[in-house]
Protein backbone atom coordinates (compact mmCIF):
# COMPACT_ATOMS: atom_id res chain seq x y z
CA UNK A 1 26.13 -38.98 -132.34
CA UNK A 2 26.58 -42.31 -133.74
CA UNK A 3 24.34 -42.73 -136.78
CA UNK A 4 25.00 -46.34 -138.16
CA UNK A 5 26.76 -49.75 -137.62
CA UNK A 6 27.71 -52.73 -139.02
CA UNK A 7 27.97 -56.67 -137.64
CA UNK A 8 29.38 -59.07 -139.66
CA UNK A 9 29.93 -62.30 -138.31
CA UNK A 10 30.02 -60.87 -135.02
CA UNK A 11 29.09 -63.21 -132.15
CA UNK A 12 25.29 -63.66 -133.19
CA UNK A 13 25.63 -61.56 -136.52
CA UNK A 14 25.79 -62.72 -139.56
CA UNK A 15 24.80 -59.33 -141.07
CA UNK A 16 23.25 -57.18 -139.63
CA UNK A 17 22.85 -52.96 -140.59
CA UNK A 18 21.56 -51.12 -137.74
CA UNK A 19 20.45 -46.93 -138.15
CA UNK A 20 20.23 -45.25 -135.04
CA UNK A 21 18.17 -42.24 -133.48
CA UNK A 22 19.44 -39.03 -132.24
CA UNK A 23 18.22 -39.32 -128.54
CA UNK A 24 16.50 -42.79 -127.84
CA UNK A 25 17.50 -47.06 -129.13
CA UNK A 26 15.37 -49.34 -127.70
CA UNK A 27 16.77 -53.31 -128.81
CA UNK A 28 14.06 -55.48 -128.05
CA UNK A 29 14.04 -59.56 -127.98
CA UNK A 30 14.30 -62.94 -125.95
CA UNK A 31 17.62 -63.87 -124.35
CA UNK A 32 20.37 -64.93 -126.31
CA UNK A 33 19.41 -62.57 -129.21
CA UNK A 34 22.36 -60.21 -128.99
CA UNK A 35 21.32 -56.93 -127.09
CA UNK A 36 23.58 -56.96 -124.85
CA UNK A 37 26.46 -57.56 -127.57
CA UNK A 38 25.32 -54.57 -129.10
CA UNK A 39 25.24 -52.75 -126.57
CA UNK A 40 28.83 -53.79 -125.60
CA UNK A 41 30.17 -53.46 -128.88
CA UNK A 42 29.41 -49.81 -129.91
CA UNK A 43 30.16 -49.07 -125.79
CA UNK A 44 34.14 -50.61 -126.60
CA UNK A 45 34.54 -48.75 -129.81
CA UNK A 46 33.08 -45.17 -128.29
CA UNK A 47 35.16 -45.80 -125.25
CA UNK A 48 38.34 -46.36 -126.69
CA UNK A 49 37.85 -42.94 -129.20
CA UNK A 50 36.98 -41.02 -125.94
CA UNK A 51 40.28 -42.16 -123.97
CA UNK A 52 42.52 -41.69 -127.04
CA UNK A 53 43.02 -38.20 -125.66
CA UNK A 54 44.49 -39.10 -122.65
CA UNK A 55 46.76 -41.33 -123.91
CA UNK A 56 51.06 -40.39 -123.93
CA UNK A 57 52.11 -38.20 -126.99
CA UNK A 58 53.80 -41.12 -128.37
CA UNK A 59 50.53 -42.46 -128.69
CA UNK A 60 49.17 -40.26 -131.06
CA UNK A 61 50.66 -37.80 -134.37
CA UNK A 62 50.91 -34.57 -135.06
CA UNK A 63 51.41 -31.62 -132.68
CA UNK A 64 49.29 -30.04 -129.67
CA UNK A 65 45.49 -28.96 -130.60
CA UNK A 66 46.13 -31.54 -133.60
CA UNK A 67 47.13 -34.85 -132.77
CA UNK A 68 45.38 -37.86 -134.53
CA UNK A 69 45.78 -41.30 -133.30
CA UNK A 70 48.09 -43.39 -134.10
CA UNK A 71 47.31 -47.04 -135.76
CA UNK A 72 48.87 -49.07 -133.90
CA UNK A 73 47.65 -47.53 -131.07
CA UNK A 74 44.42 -47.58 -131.86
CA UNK A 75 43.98 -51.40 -132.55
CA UNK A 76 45.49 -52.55 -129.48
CA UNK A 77 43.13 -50.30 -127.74
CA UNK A 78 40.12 -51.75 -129.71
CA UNK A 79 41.25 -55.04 -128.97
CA UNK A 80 41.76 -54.98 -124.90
CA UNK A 81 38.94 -53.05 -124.87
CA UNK A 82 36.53 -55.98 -126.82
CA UNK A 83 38.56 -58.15 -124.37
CA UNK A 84 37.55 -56.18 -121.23
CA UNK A 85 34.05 -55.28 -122.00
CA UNK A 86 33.40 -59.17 -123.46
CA UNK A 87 35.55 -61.32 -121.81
CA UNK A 88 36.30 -64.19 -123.82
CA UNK A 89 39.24 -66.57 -123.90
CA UNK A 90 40.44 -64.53 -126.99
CA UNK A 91 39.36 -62.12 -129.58
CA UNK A 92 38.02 -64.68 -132.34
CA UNK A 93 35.96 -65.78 -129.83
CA UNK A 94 33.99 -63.32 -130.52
CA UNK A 95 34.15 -64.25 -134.55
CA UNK A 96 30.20 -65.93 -135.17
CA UNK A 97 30.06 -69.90 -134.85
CA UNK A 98 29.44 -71.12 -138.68
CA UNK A 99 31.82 -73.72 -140.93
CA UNK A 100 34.47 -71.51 -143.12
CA UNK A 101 37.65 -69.29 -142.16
CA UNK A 102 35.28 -66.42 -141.32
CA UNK A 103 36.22 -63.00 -139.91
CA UNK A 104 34.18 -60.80 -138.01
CA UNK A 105 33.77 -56.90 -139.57
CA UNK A 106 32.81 -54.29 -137.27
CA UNK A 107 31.79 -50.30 -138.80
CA UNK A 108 31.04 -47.16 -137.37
CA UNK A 109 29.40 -43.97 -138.48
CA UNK A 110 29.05 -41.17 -136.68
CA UNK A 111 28.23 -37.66 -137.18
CA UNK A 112 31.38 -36.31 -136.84
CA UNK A 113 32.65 -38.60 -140.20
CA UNK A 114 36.39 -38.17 -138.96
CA UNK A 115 35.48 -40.42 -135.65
CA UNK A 116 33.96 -43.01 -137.75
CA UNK A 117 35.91 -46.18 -138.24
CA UNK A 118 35.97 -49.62 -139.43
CA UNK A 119 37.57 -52.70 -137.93
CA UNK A 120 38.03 -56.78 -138.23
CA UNK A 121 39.41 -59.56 -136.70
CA UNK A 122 39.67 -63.01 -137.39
CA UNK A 123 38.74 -66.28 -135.65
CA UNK A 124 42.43 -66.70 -135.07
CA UNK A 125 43.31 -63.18 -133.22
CA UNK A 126 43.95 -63.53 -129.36
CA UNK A 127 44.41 -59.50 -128.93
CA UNK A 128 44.63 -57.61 -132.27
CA UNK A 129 42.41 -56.24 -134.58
CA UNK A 130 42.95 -54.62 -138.07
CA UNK A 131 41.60 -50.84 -139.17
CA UNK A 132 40.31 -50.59 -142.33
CA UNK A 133 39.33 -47.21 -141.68
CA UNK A 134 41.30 -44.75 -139.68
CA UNK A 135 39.42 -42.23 -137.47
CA UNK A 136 41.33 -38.33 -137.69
CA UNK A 137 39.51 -37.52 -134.50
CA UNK A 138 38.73 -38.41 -131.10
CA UNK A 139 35.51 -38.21 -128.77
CA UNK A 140 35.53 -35.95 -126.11
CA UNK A 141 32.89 -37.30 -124.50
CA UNK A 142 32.85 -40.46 -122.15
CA UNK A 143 30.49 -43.26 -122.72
CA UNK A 144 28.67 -44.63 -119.78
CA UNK A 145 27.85 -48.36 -119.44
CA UNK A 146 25.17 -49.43 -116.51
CA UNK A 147 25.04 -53.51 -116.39
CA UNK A 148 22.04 -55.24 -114.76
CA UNK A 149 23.70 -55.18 -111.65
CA UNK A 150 23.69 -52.03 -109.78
CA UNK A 151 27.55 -50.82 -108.55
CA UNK A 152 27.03 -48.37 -105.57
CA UNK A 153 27.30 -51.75 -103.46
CA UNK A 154 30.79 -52.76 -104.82
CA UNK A 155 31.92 -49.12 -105.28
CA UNK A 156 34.35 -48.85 -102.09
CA UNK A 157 37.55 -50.19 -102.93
CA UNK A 158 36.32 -51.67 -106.34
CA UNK A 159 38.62 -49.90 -109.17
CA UNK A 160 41.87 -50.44 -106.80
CA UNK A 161 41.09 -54.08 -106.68
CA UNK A 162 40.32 -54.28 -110.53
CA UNK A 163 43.62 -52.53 -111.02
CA UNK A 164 45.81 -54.75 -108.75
CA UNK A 165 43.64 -58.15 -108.96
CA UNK A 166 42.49 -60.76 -111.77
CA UNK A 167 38.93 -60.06 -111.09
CA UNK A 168 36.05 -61.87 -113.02
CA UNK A 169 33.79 -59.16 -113.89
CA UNK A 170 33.81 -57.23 -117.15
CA UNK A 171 35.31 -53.69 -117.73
CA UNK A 172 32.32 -51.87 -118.01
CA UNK A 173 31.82 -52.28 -114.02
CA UNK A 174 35.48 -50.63 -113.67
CA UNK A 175 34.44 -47.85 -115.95
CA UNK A 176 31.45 -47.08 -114.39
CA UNK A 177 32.99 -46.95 -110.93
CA UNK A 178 35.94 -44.44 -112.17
CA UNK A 179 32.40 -42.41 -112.72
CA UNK A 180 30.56 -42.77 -109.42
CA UNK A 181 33.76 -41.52 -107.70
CA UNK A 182 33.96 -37.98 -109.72
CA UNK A 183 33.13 -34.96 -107.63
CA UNK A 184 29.91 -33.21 -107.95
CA UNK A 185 29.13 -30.85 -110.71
CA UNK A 186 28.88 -27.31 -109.33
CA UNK A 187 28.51 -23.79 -111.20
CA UNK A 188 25.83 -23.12 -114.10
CA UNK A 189 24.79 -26.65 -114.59
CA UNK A 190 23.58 -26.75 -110.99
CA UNK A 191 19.72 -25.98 -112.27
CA UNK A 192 19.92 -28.48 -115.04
CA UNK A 193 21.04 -30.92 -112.56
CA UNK A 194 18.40 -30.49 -110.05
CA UNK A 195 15.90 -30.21 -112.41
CA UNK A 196 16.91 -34.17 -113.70
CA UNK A 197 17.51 -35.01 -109.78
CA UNK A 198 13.98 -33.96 -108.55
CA UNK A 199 11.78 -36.48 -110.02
CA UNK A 200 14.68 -39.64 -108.98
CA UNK A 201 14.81 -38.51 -105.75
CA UNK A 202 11.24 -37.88 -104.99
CA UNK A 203 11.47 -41.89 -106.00
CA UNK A 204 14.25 -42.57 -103.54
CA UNK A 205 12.26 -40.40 -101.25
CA UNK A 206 16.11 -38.98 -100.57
CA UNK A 207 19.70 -38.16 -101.91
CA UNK A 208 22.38 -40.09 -102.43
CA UNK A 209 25.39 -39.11 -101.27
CA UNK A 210 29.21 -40.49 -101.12
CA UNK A 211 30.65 -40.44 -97.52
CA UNK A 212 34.54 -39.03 -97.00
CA UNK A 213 34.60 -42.81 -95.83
CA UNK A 214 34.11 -44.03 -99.75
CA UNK A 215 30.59 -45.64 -98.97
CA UNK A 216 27.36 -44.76 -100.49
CA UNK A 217 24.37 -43.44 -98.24
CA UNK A 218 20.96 -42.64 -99.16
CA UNK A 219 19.97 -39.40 -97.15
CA UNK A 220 16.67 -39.75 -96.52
CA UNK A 221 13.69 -37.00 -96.29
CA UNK A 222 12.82 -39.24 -93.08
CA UNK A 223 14.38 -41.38 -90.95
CA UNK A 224 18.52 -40.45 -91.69
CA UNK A 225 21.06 -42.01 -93.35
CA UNK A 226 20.99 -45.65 -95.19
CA UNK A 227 23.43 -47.15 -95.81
CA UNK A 228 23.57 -48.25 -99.60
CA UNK A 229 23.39 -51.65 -98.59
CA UNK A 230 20.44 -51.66 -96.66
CA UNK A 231 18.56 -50.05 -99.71
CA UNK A 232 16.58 -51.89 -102.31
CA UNK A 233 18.19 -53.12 -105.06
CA UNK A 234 15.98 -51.48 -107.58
CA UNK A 235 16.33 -48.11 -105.83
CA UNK A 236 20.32 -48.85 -105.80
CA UNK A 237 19.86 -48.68 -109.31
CA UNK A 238 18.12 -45.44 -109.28
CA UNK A 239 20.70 -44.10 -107.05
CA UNK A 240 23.21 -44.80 -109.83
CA UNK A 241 21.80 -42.76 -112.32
CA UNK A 242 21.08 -39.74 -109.99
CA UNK A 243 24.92 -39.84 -108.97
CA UNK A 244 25.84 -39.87 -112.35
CA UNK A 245 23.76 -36.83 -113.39
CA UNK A 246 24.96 -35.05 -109.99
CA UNK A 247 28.65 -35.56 -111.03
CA UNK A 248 27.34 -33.76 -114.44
CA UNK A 249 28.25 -37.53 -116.40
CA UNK A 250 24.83 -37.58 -117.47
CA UNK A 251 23.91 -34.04 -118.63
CA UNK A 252 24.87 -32.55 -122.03
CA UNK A 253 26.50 -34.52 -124.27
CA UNK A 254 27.38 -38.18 -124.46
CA UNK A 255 26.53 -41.87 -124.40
CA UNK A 256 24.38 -44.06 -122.11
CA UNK A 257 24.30 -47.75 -122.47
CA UNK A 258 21.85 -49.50 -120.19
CA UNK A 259 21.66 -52.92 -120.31
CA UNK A 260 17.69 -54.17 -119.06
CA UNK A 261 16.88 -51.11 -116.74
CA UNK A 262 14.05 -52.38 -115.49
CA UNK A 263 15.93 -55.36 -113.55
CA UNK A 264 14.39 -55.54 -110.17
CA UNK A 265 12.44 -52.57 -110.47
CA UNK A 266 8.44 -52.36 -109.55
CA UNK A 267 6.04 -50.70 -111.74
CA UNK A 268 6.17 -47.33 -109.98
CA UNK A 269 10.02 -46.90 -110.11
CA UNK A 270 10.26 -47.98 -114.05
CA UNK A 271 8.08 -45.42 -114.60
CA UNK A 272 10.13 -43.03 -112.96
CA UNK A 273 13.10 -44.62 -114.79
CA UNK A 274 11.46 -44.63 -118.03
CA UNK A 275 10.85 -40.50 -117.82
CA UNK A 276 14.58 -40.50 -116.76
CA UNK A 277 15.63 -42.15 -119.83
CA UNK A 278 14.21 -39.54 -122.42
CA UNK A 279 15.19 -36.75 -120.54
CA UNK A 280 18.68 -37.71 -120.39
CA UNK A 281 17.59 -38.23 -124.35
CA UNK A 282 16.32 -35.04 -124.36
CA UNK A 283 19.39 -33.08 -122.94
CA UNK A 284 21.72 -34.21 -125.64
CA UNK A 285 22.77 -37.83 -124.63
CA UNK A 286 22.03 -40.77 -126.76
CA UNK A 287 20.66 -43.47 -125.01
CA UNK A 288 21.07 -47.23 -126.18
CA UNK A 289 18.96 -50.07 -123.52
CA UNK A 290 18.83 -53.28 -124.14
CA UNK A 291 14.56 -54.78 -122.28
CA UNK A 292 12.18 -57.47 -122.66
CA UNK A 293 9.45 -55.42 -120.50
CA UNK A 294 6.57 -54.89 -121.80
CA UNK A 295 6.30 -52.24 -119.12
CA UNK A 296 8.95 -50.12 -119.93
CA UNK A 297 8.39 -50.54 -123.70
CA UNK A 298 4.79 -49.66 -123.01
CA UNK A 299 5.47 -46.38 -120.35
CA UNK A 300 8.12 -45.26 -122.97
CA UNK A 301 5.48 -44.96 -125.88
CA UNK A 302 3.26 -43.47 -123.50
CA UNK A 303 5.45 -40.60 -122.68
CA UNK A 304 6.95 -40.17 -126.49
CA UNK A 305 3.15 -40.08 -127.12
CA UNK A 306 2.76 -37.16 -124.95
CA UNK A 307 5.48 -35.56 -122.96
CA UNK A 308 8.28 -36.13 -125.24
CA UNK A 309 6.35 -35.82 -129.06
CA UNK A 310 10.39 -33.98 -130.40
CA UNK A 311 12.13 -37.03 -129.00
CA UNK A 312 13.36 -38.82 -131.78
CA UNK A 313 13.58 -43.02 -131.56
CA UNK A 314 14.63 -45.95 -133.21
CA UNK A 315 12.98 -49.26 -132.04
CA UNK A 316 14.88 -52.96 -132.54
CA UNK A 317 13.62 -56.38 -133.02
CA UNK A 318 16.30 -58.94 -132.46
CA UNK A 319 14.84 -62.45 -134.07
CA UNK A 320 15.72 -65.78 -133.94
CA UNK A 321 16.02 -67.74 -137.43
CA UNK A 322 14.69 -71.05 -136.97
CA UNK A 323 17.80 -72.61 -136.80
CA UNK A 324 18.70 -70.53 -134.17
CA UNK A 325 21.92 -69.70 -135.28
CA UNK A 326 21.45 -66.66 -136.46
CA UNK A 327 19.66 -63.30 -135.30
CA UNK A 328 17.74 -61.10 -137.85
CA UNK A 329 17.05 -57.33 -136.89
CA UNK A 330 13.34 -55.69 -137.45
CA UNK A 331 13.73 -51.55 -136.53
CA UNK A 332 11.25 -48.62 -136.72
CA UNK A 333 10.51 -45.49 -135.41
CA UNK A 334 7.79 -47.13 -133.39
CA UNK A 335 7.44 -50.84 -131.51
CA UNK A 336 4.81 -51.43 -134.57
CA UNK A 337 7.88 -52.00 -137.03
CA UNK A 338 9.80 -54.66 -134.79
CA UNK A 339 7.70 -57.15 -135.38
CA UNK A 340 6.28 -60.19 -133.20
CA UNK A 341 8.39 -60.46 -129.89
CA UNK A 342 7.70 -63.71 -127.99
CA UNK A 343 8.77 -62.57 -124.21
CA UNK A 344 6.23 -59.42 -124.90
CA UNK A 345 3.83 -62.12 -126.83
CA UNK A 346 3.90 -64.12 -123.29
CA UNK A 347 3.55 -61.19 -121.55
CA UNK A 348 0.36 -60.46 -123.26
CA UNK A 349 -1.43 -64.25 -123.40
CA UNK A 350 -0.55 -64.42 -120.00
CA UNK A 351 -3.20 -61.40 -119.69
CA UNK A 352 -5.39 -63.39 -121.92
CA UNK A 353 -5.11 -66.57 -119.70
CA UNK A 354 -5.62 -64.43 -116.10
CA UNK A 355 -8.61 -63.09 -117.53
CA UNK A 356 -10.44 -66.13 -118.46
CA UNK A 357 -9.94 -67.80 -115.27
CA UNK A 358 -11.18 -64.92 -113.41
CA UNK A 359 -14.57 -64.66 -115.45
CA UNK A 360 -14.45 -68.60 -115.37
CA UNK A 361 -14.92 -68.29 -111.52
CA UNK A 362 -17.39 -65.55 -111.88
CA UNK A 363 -14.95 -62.90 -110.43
CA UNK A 364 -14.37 -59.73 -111.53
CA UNK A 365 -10.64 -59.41 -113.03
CA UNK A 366 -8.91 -57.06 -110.72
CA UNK A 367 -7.07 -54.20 -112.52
């Protein structure tokens, strides 16, 4: 679990300390705030600790069952990875716009204190960054990263293209791919699957399955196959997560970044979503999402209110100073401590403004 991290002078950062929750982050605030860079950030750094493992002996130190990672390793890794996930020109490009030779400071606490780890690159770097702090040990488990755009769509033929092609999309959407292809989870964990499946596909109002072909097909209850295509976007999205918890990627243990799940989604599938998201919490993964729905943020308090009372989590209120160039950060256990947010604010004089036109007419507000 990560625990804590540290911005400095990172892209909208000046300096920012952010404590996390066990099972459920919620990072609140208008566009151009930083959730997403967050998001990103803490996904890079947990995905290059969980494919350290993998990597060639020569790689790493120290002899089978007790390898530790190498340095130099290590921050090339970081850096691609920032590189990949971000994609900017270079590395300082991430470094926060202000006057002064300024260097951006990135730290991580988890847990597990010999994964933590502390990094920094200046405005000058085009692919290196320096540890300050060296982790001893490696993450076994791999982070998942679902942008706004759903990836069932582009999955056929997608990470051979990415592999063999400049492509303009960011790494997350190869990662994620890699993730959609595993084979499904079969044994013990069947039951804990199904019993996360049920309530998605009753949504869907089918399964989702992946053809010998390498296509995506919604097998529907009635009426056939779909092909992905032909589905709704917001149910695409859906789809996602139930193939990821089928594949037994979102189950135990682990890391779920999901950048503004309620993206072409109606009311009655973010509910669904929102129930989704704390019991993924609830089985052991911790869940980071970046919103500006009212909705969600509202259905998610609801069930933490009732369903989920054990669920622990940590709410985020990314501000604008009123220079706008930098971002300060409100958090709380509850949406009560992040302060005023002015896309919810809208949200709610909007409301306001509907129902004094409607009583101005002499109509009844409908519900």
């Amino acid at each position: 679990m990560l625990k804590s991290l540290r911005l400095k002078n990172f892209t909208v950062f000046q300096d920012a300390n952010l404590t996390f929750a066990k099972n459920l982050n919620v990072f609140v605030g208008e566009n151009g705030t930083g959730k997403t860079h967050i998001l990103k950030s803490v996904y890079s750094a947990i995905a290059v600790l969980a494919d350290a493992h993998k990597r060639p002996a020569d790689a790493t130190r120290g002899g089978p069952g007790n390898r530790s990672l190498a340095k130099s390793h290590l921050q090339t890794a970081l850096a691609e990875k920032l590189i990949g996930v971000f994609r900017p020109d270079a590395l300082g490009r991430l470094v926060r716009r202000a006057k002064g030779r300024l260097k951006s400071d990135l730290a991580f606490r988890f847990d597990a204190d010999a994964t933590s780890l502390d990094f920094s690159f200046s405005r000058q770097a085009t692919r290196d960054v320096k540890l300050s702090r060296m982790p001893s040990a490696y993450i076994l488990e791999r982070p998942i990263y679902l942008p706004t755009r759903e990836l069932l769509s582009v999955y056929p033929g997608f990470v051979s293209l990415y592999e063999t092609t400049h492509l303009p999309f960011e790494e997350t959407w190869r990662d994620t791919c890699l993730l959609l292809g595993a084979p499904l989870a079969r044994g013990v964990r069947e039951a804990r699957i199904n019993e996360l499946l049920k309530p998605l596909e009753v949504a869907m109002g089918g399964k989702i399955e992946l053809d010998r072909s390498g296509g995506f097909y919604l097998n529907l209850e009635v009426g056939g196959r779909l092909e992905i295509h032909l589905v709704a976007e917001g149910l695409r999205k859906l789809a996602t997560v139930a193939r990821l918890i089928a594949t037994g990627s979102l189950l135990d243990k682990g890391y779920l970044f999901w950048d503004e799940p309620e993206s072409n989604l109606n009311p009655r599938i973010i509910k669904a979503v929102a129930k989704t998201i704390l019991q993924i919490a609830a089985k052991g993964i911790q869940v980071f999402i970046a919103t500006h729905s009212l909705f969600l943020l509202r259905e998610l308090h609801i069930l933490q209110r009732t369903s989920f009372a054990d669920a622990k989590v940590q709410y985020f209120g990314l501000h604008l100073e009123d220079d706008g160039s930098r971002v300060a950060i409100k958090q709380g256990p509850t949406i009560d401590d992040i302060g005023d947010i002015t896309a919810l604010d809208e949200d709610l004089e909007q409301s306001d403004r509907y129902m004094d036109v409607e009583l101005a007419a002499g109509k009844p507000p409908v519900a």
